[in-house]
N, C-alpha and C. Protein backbone atom coordinates (compact mmCIF):
# COMPACT_ATOMS: atom_id res chain seq x y z
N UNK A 1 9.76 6.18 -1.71
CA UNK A 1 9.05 6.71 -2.88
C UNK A 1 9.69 6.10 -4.11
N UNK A 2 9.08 5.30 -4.62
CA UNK A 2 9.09 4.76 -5.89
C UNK A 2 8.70 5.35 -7.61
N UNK A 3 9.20 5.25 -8.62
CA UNK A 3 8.83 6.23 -9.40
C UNK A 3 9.83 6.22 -11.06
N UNK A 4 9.78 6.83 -11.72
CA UNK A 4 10.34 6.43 -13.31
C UNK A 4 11.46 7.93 -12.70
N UNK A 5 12.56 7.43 -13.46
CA UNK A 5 13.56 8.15 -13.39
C UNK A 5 14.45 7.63 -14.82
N UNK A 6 14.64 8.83 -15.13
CA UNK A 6 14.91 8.88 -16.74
C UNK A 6 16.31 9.79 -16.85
N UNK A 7 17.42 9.55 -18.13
CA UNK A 7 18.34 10.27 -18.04
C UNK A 7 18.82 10.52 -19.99
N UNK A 8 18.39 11.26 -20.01
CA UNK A 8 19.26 12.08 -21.64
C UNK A 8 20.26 12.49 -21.75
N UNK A 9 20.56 11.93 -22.71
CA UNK A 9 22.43 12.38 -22.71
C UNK A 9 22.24 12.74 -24.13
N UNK A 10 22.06 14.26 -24.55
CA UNK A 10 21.91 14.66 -25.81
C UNK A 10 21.09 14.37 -26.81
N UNK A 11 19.74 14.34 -26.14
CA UNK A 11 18.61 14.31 -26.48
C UNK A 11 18.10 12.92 -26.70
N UNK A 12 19.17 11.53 -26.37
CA UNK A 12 18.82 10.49 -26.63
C UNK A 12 18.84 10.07 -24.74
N UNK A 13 17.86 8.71 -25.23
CA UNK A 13 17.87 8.16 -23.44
C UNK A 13 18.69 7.11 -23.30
N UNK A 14 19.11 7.08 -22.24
CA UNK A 14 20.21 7.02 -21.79
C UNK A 14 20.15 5.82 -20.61
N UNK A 15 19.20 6.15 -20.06
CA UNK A 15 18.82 5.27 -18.95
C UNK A 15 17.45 5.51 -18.76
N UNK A 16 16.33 4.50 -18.32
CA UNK A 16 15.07 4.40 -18.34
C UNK A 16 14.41 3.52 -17.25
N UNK A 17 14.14 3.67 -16.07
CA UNK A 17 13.70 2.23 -15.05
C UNK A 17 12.37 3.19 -14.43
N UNK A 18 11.89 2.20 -14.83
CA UNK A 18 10.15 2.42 -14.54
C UNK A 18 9.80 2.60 -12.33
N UNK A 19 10.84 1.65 -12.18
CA UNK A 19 10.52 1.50 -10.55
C UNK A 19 11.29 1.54 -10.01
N UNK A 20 12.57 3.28 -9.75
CA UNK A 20 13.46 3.20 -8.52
C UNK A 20 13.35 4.17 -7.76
N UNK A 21 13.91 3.74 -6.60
CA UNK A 21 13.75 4.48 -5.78
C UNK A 21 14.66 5.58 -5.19
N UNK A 22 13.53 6.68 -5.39
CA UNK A 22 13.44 8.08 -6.27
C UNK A 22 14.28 8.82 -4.60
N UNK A 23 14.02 8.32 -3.62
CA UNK A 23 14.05 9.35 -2.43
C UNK A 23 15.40 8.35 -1.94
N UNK A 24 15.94 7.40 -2.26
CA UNK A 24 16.96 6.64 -2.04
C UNK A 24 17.92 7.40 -3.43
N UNK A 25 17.76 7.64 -4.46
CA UNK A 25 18.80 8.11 -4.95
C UNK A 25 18.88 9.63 -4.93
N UNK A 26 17.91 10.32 -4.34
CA UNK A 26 17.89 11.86 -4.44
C UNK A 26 18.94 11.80 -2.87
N UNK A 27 18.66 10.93 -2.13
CA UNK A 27 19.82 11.44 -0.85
C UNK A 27 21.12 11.51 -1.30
N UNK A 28 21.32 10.05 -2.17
CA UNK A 28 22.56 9.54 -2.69
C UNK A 28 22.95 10.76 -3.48
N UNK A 29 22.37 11.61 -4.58
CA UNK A 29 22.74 12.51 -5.29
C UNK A 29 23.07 13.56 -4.58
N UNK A 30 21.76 13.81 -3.08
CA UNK A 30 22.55 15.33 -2.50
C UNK A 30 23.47 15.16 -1.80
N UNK A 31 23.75 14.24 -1.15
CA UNK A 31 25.43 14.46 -0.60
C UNK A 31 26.55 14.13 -1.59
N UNK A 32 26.68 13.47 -2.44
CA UNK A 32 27.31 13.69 -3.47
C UNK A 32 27.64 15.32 -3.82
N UNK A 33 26.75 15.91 -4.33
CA UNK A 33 26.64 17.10 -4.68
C UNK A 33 26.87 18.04 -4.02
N UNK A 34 26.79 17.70 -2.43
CA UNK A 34 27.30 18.54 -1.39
C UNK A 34 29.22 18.71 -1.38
N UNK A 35 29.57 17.16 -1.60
CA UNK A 35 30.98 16.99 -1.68
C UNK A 35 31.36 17.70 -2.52
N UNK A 36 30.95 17.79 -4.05
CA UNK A 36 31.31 17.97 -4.80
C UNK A 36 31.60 19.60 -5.09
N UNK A 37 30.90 20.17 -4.33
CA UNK A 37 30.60 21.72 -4.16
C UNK A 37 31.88 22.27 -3.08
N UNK A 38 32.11 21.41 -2.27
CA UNK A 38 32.96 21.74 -1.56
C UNK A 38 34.55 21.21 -1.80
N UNK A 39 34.25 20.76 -3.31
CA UNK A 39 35.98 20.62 -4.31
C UNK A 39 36.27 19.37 -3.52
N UNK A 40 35.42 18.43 -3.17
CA UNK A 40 35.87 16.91 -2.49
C UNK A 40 35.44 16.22 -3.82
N UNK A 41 36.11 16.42 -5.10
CA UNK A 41 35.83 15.49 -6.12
C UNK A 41 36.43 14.21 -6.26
N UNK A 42 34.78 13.33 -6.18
CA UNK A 42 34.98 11.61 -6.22
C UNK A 42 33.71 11.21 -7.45
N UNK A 43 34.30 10.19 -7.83
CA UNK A 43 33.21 9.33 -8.64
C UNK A 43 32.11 9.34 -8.08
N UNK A 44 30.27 9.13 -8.43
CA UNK A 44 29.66 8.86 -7.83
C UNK A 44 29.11 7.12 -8.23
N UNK A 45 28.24 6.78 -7.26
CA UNK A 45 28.43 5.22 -7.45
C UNK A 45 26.93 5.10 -6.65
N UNK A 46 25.74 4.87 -7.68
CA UNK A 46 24.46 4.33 -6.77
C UNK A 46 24.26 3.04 -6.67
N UNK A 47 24.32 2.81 -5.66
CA UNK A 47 24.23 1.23 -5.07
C UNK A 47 22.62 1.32 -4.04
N UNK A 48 21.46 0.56 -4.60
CA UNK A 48 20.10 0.51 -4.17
C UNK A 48 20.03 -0.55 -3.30
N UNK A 49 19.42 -0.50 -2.29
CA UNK A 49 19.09 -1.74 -1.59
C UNK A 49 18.05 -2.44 -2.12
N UNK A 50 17.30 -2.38 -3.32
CA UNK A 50 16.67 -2.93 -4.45
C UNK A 50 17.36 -4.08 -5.00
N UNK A 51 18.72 -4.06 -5.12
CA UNK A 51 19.90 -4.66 -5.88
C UNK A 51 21.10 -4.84 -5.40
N UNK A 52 21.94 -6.49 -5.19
CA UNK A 52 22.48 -6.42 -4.71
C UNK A 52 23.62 -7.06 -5.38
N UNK A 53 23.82 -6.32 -7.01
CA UNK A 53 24.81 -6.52 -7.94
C UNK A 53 25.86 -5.61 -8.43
N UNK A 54 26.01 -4.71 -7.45
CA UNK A 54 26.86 -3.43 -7.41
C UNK A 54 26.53 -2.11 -7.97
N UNK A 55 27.09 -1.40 -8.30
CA UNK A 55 26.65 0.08 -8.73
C UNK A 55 25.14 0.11 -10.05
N UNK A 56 24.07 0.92 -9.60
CA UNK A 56 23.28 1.19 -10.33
C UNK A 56 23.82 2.16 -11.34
N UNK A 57 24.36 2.91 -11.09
CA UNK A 57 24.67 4.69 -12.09
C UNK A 57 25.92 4.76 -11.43
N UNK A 58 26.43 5.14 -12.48
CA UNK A 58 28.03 5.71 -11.93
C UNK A 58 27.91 6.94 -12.75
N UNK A 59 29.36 8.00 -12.01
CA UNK A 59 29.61 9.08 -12.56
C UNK A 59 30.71 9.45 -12.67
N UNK A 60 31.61 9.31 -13.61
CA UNK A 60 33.63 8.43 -12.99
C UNK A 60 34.35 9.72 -13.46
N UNK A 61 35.14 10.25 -12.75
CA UNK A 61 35.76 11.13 -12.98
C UNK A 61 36.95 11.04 -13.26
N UNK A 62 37.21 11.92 -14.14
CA UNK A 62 38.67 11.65 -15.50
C UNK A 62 39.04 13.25 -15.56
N UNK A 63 40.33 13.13 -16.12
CA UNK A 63 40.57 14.53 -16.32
C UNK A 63 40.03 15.48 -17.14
N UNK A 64 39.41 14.87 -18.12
CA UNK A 64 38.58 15.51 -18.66
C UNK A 64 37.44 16.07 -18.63
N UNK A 65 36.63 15.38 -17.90
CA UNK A 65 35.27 15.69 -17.37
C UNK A 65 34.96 14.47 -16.46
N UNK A 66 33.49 14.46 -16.84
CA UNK A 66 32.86 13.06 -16.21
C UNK A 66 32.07 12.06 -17.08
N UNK A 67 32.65 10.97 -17.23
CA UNK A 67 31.56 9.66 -17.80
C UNK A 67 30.28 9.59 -16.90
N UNK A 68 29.79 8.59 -17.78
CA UNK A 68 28.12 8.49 -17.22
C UNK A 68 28.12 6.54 -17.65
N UNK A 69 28.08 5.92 -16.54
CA UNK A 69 27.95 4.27 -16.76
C UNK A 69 26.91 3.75 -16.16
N UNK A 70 25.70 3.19 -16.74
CA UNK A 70 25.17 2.16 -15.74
C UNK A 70 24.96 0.22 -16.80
N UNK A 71 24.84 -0.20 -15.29
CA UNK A 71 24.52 -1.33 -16.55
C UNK A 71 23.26 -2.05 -17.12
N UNK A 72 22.81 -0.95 -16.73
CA UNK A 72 21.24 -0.68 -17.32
C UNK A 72 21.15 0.70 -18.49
N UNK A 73 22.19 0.95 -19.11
CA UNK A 73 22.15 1.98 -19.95
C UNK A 73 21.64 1.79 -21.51
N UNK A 74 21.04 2.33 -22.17
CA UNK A 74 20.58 2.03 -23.56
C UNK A 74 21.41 1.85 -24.61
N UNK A 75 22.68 2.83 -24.17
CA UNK A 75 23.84 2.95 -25.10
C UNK A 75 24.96 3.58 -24.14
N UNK A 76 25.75 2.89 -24.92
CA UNK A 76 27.17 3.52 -24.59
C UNK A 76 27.89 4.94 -24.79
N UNK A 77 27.86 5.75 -23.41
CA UNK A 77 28.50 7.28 -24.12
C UNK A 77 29.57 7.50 -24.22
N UNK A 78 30.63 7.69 -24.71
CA UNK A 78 32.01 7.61 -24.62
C UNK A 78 32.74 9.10 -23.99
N UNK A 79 32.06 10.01 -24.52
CA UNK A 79 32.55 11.76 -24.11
C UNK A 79 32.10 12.06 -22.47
N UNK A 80 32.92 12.82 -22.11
CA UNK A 80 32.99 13.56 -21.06
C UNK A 80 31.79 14.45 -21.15
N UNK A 81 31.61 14.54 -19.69
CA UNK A 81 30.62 15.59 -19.53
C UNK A 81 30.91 16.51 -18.55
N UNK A 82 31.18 18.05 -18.84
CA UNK A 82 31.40 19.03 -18.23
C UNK A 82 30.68 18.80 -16.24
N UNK A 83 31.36 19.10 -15.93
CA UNK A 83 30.86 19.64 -14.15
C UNK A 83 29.56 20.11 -14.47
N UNK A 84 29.69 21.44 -14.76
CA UNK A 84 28.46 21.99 -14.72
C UNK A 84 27.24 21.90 -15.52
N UNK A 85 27.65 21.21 -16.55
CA UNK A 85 25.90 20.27 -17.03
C UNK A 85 25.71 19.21 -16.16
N UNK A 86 26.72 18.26 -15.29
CA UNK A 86 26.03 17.60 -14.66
C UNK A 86 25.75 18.19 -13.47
N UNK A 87 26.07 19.01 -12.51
CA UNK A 87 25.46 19.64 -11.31
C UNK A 87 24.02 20.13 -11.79
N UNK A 88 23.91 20.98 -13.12
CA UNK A 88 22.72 21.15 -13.46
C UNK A 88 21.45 20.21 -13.72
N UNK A 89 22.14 19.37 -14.34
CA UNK A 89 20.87 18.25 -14.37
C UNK A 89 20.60 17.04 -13.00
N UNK A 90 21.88 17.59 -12.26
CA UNK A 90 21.47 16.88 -10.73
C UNK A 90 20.15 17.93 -10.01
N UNK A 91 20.92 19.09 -9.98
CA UNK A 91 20.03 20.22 -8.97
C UNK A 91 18.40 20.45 -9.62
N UNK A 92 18.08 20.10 -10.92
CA UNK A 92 17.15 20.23 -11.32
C UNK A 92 16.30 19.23 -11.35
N UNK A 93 16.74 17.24 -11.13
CA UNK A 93 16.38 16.69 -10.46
C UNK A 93 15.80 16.60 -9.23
N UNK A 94 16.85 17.11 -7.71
CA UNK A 94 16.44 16.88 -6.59
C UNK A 94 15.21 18.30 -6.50
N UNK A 95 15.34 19.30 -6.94
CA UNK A 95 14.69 20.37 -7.01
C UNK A 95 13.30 19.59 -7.18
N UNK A 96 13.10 19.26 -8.58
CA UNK A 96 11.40 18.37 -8.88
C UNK A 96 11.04 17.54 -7.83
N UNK A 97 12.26 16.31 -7.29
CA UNK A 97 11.94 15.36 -6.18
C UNK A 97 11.21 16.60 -5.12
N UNK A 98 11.87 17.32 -4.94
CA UNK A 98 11.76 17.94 -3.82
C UNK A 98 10.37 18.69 -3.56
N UNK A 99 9.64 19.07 -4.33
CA UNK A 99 8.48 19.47 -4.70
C UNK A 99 7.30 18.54 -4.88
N UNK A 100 7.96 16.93 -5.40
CA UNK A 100 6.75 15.88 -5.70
C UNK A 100 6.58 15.25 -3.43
N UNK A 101 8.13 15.41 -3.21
CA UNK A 101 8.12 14.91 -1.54
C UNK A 101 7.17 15.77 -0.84
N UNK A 102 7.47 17.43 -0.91
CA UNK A 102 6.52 18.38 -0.45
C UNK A 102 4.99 18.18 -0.85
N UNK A 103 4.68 18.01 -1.83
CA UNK A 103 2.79 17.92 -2.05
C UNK A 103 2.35 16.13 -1.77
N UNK A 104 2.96 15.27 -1.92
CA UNK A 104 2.72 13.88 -1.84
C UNK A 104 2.87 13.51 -0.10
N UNK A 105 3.63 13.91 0.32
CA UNK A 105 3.67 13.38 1.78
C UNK A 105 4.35 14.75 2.75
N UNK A 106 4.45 16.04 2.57
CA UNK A 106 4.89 17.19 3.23
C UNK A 106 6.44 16.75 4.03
N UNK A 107 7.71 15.84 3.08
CA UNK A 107 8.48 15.67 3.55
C UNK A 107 9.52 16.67 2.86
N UNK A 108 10.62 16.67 3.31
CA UNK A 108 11.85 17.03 2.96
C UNK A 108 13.30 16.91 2.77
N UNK A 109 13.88 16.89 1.04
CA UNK A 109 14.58 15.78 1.29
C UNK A 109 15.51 16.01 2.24
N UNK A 110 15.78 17.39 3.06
CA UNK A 110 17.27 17.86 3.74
C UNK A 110 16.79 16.70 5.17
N UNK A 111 15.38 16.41 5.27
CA UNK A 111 14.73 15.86 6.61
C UNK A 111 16.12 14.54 6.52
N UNK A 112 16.09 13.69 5.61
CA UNK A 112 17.46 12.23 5.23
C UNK A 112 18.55 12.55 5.32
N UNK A 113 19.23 13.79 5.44
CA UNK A 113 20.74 14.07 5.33
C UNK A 113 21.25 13.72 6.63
């Protein structure tokens, strides 16, 4: 499943790609997010089989919070971002995926884990 996937970082965009693939990074995000829930905190790092020039989106973890890098980004963010705004704007991602997978083809993303 192919599709626009968009990212705001304080009301500005952040990242913008008209054609990725939406059910290749929603897996990548839920086990991430699975780790992450279970206090196995690691960077995250999307690497597409679309592309074979290293990480699409990163999510780098510092003591402070978490950066946000891709090298497809509009701008550069320099501040940390709390855990729990980014679990939130993950879970509210795969949540929508998860609803466009259910009415478009009656899949599920837990069906890829």
């Amino acid at each position: 499943m192919e599709g626009l996937f968009q990212i705001l970082v304080n009301e500005r965009l952040f990242f913008n790609e008209q054609y990725i693939l939406l059910l290749e990074l929603g897996i990548a995000l839920k086990k991430w997010l699975q780790k992450i829930k279970l206090n196995d905190i690691e960077s995250f790092e999307y690497i597409t089989m679309d592309d074979d020039e290293g990480p699409l989106l990163e999510f780098i973890y510092t003591n402070n919070g978490w950066g946000i890098y891709s090298r497809w980004q509009e701008f550069e963010f320099q501040k940390s971002i709390p855990i729990e705004i980014l679990i939130e704007a993950i879970e509210y991602f795969l949540s929508d995926l998860q609803e466009q997978l259910l009415s478009a083809y009656n899949l599920r993303l837990t069906d890829y884990l």
